[in-house]
PDB file of N, CA and C in Angstrom:
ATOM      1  N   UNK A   1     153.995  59.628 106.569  1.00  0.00           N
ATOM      2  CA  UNK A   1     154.605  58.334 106.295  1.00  0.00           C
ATOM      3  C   UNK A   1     155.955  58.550 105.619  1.00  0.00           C
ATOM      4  N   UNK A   2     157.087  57.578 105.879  1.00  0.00           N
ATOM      5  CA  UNK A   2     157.835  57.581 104.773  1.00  0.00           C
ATOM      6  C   UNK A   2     157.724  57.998 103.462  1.00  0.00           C
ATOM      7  N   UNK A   3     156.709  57.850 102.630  1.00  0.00           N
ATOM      8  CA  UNK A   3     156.679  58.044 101.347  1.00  0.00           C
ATOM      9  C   UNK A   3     156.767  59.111 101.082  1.00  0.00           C
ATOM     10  N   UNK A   4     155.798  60.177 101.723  1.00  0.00           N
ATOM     11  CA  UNK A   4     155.287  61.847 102.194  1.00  0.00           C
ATOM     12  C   UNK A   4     156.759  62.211 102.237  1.00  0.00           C
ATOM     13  N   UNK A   5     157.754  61.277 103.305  1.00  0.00           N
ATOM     14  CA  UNK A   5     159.036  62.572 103.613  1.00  0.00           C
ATOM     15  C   UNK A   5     159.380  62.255 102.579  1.00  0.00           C
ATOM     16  N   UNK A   6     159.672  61.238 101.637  1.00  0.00           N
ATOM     17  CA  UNK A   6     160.917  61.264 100.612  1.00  0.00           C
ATOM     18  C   UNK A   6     160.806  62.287  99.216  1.00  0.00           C
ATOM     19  N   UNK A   7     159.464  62.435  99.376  1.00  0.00           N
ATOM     20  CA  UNK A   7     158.861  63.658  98.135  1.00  0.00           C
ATOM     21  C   UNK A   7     158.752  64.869  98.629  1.00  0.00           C
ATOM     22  N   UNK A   8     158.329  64.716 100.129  1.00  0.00           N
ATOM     23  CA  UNK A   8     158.799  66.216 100.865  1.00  0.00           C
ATOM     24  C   UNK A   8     160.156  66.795 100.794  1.00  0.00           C
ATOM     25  N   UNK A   9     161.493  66.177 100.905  1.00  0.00           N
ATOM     26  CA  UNK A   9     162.788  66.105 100.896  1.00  0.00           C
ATOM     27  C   UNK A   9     163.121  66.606  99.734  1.00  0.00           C
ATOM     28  N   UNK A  10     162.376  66.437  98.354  1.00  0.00           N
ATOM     29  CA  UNK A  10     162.792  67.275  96.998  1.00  0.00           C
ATOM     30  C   UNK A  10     162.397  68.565  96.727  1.00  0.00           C
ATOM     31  N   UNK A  11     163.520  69.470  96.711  1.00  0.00           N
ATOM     32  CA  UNK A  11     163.220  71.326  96.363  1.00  0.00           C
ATOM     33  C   UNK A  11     162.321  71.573  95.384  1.00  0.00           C
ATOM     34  N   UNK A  12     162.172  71.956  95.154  1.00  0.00           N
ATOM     35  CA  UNK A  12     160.606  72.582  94.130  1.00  0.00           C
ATOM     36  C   UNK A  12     161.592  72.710  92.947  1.00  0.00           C
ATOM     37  N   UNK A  13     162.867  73.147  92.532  1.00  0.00           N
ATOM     38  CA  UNK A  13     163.595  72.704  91.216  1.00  0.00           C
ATOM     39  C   UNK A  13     163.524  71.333  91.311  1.00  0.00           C
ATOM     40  N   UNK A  14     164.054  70.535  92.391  1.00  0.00           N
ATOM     41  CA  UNK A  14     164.533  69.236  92.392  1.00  0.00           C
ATOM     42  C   UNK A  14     162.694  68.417  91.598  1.00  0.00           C
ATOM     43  N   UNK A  15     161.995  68.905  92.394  1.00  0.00           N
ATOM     44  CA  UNK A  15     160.382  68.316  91.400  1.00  0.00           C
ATOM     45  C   UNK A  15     160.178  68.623  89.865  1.00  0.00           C
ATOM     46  N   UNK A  16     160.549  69.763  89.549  1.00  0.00           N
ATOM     47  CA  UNK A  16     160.493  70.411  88.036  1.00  0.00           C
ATOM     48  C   UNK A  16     161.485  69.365  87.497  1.00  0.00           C
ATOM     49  N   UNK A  17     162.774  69.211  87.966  1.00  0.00           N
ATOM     50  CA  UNK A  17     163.762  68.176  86.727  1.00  0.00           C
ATOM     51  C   UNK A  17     162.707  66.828  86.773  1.00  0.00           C
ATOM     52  N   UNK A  18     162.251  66.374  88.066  1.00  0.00           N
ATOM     53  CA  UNK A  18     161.711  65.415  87.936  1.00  0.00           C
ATOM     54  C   UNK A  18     160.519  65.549  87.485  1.00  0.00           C
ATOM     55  N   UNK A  19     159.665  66.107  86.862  1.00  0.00           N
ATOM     56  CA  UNK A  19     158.462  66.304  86.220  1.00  0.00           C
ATOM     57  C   UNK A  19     158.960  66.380  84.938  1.00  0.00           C
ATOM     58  N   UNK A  20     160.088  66.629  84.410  1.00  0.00           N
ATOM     59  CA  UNK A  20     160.437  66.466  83.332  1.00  0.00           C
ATOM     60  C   UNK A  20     160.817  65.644  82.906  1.00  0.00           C
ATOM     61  N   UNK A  21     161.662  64.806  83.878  1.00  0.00           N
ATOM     62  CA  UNK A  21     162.263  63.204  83.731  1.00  0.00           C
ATOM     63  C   UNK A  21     160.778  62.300  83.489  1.00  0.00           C
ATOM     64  N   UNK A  22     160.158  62.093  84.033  1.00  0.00           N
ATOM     65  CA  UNK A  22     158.725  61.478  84.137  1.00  0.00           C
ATOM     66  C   UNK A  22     157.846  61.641  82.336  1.00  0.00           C
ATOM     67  N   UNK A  23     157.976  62.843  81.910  1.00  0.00           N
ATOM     68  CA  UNK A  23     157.610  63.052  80.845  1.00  0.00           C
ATOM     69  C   UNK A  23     159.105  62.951  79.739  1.00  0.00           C
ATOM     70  N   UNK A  24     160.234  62.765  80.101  1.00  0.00           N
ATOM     71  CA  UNK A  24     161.048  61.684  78.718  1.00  0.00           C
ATOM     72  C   UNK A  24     161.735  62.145  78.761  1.00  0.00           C
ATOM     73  N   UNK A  25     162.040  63.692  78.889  1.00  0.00           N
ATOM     74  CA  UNK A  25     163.675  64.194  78.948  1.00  0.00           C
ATOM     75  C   UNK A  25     164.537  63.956  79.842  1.00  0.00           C
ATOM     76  N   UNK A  26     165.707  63.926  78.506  1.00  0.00           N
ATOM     77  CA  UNK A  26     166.728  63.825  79.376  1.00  0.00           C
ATOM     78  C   UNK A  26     167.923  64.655  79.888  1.00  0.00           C
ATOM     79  N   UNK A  27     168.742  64.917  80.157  1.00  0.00           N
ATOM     80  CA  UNK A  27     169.426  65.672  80.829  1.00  0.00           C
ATOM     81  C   UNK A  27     169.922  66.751  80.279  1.00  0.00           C
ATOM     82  N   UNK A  28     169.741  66.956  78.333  1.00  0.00           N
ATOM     83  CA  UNK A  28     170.508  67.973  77.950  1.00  0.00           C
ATOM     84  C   UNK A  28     169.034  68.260  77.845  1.00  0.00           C
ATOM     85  N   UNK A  29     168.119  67.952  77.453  1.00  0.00           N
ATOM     86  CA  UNK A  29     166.760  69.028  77.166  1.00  0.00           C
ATOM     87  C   UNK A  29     166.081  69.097  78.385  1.00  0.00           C
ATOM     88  N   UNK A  30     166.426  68.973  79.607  1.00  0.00           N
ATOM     89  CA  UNK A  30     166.334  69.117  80.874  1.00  0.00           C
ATOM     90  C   UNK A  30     167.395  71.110  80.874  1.00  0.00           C
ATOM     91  N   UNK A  31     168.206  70.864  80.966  1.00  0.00           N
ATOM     92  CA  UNK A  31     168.982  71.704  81.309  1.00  0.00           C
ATOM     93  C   UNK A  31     168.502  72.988  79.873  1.00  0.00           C
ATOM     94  N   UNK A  32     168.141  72.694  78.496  1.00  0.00           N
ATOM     95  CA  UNK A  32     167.612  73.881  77.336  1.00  0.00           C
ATOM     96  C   UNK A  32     166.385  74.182  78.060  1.00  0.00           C
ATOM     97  N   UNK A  33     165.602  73.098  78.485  1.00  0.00           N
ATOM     98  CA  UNK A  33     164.128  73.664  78.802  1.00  0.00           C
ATOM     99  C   UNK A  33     163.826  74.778  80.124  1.00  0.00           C
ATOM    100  N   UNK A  34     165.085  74.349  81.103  1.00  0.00           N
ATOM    101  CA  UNK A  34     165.347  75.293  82.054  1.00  0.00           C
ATOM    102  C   UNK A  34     165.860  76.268  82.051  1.00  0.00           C
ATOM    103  N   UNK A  35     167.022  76.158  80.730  1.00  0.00           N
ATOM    104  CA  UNK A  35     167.665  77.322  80.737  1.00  0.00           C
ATOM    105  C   UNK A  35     169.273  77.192  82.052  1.00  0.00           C
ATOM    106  N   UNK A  36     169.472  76.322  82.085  1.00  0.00           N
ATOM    107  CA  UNK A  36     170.685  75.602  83.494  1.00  0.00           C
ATOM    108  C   UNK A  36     171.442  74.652  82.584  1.00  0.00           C
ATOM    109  N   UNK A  37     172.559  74.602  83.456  1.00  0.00           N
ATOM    110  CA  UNK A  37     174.029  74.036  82.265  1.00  0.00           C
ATOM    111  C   UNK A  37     173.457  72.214  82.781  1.00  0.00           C
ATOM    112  N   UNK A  38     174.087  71.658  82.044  1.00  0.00           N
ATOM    113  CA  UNK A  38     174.000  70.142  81.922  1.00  0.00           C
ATOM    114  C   UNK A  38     174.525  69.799  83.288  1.00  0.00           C
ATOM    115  N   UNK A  39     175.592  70.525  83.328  1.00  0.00           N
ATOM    116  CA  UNK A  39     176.353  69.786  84.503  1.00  0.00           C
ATOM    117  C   UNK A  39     175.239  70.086  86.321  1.00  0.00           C
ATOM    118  N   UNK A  40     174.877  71.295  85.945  1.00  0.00           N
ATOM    119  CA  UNK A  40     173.826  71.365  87.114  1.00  0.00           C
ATOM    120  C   UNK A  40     172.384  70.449  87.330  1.00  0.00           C
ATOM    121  N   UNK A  41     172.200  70.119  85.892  1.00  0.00           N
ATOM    122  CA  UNK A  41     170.734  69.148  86.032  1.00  0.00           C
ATOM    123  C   UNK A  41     171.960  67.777  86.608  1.00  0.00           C
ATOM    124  N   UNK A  42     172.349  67.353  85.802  1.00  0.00           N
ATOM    125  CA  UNK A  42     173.286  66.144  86.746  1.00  0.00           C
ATOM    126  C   UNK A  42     173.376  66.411  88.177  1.00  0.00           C
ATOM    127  N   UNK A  43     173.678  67.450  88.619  1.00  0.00           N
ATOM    128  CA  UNK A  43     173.800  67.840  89.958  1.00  0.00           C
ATOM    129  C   UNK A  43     172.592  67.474  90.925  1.00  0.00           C
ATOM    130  N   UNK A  44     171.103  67.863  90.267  1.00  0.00           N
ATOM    131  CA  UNK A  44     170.026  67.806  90.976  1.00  0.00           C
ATOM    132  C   UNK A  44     169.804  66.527  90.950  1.00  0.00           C
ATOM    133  N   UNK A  45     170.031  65.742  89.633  1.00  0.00           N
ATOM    134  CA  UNK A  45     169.643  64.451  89.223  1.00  0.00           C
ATOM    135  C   UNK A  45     170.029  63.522  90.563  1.00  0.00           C
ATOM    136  N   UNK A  46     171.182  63.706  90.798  1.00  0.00           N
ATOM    137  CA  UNK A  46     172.270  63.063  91.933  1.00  0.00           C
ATOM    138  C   UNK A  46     171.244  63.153  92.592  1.00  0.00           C
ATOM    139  N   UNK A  47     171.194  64.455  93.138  1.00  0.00           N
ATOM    140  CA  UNK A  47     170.313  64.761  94.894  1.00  0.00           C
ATOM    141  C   UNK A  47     168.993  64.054  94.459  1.00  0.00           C
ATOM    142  N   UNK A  48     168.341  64.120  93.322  1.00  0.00           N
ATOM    143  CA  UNK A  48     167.140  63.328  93.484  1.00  0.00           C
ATOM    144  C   UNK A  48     167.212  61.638  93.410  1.00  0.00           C
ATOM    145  N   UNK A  49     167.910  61.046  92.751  1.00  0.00           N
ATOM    146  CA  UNK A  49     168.323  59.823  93.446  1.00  0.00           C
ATOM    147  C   UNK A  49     168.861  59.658  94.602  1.00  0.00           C
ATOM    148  N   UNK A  50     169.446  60.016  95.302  1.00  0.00           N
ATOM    149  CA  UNK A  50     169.687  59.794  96.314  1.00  0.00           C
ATOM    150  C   UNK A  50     168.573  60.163  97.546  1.00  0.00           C
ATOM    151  N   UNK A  51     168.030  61.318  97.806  1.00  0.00           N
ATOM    152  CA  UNK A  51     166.520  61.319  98.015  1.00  0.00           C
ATOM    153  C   UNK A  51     165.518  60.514  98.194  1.00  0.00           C
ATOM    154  N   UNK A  52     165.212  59.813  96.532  1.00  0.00           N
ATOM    155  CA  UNK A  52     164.295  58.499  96.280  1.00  0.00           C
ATOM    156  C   UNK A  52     164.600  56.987  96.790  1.00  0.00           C
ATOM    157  N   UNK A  53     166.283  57.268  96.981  1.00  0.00           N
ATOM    158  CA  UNK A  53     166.865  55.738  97.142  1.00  0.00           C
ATOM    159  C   UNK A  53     167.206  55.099  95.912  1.00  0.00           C
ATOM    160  N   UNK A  54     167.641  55.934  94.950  1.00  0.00           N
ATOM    161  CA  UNK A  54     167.059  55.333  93.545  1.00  0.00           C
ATOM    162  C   UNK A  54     168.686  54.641  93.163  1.00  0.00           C
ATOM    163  N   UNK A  55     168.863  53.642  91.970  1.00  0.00           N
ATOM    164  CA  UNK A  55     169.764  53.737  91.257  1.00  0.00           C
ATOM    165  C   UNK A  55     170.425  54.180  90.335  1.00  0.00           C
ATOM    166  N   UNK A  56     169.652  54.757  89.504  1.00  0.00           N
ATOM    167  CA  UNK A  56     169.003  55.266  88.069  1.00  0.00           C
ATOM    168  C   UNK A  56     168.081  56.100  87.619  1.00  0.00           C
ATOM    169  N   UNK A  57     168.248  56.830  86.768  1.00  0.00           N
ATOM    170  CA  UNK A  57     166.934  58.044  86.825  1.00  0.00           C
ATOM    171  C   UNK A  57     165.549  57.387  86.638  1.00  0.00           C
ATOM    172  N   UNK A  58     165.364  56.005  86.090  1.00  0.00           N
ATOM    173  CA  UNK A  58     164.374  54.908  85.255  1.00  0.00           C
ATOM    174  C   UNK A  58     163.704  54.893  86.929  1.00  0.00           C
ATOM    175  N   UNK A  59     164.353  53.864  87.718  1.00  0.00           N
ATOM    176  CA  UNK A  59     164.266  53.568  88.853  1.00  0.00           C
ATOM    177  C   UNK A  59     163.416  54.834  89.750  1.00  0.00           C
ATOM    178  N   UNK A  60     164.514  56.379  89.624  1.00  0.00           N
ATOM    179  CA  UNK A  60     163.673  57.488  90.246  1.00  0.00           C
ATOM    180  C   UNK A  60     162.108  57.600  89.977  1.00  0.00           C
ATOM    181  N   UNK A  61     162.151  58.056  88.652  1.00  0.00           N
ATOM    182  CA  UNK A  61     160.741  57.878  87.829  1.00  0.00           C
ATOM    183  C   UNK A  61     159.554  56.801  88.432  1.00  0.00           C
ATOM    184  N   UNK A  62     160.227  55.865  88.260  1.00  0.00           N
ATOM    185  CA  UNK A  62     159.356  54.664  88.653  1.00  0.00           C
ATOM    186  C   UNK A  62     158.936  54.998  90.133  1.00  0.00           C
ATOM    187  N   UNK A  63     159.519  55.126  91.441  1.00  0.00           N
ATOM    188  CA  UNK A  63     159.787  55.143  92.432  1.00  0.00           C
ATOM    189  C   UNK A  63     158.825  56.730  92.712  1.00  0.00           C
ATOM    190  N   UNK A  64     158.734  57.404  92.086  1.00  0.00           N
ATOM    191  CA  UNK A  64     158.335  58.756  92.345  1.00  0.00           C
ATOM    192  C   UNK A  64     156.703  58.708  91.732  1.00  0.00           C
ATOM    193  N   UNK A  65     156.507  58.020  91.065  1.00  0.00           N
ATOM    194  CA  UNK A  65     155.234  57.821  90.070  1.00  0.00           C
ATOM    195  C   UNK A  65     154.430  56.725  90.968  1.00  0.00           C
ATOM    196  N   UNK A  66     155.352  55.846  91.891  1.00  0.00           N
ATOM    197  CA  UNK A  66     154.914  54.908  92.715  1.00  0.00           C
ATOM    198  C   UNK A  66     154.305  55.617  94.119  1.00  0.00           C
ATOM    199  N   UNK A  67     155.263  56.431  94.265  1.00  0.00           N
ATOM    200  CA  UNK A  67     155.144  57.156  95.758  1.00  0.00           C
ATOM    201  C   UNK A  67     154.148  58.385  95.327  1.00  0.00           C
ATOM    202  N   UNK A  68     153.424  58.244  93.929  1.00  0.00           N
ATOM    203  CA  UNK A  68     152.085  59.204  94.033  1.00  0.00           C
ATOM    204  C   UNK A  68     152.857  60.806  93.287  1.00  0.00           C
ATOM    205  N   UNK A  69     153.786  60.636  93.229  1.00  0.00           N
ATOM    206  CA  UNK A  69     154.491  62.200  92.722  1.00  0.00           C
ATOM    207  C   UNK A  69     153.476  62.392  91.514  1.00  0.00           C
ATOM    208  N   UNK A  70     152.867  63.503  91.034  1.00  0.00           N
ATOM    209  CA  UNK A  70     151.996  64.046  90.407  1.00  0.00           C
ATOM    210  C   UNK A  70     153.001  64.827  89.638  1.00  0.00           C
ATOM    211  N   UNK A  71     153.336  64.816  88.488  1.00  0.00           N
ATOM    212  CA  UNK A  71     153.922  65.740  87.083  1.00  0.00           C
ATOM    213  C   UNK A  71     153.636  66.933  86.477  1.00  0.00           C
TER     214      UNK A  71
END
């Protein structure tokens, strides 16, 4: 189904930022907890909204937690 590709479509980093987004961080303790510069979690952040269809990382979250994404 649709839903399947749009979570299929996210890289296995691109799921980790978002398993982290889901549980509250945000983009600078995204990027300490990984060990990756700020400007690269922004980078993935992008590709994963755009991915989800999203507007907003709130929106992603929501949208990814909706479509069954497991954390």
């Amino acid at each position: 189904s649709r839903q399947t590709q749009l979570l299929a479509s996210l890289t296995p980093r691109e799921k980790e930022i978002l398993t982290l987004m889901i549980q509250g961080a945000d983009n600078r303790a995204v990027a300490e907890r990984l060990r990756i510069s700020y400007a690269t979690v922004r980078t993935h952040v992008r590709s994963i909204l755009v991915k989800l269809e999203a507007r907003s990382q709130l929106e992603a979250v929501a949208k990814a937690t909706q479509l069954g994404f497991r954390a």
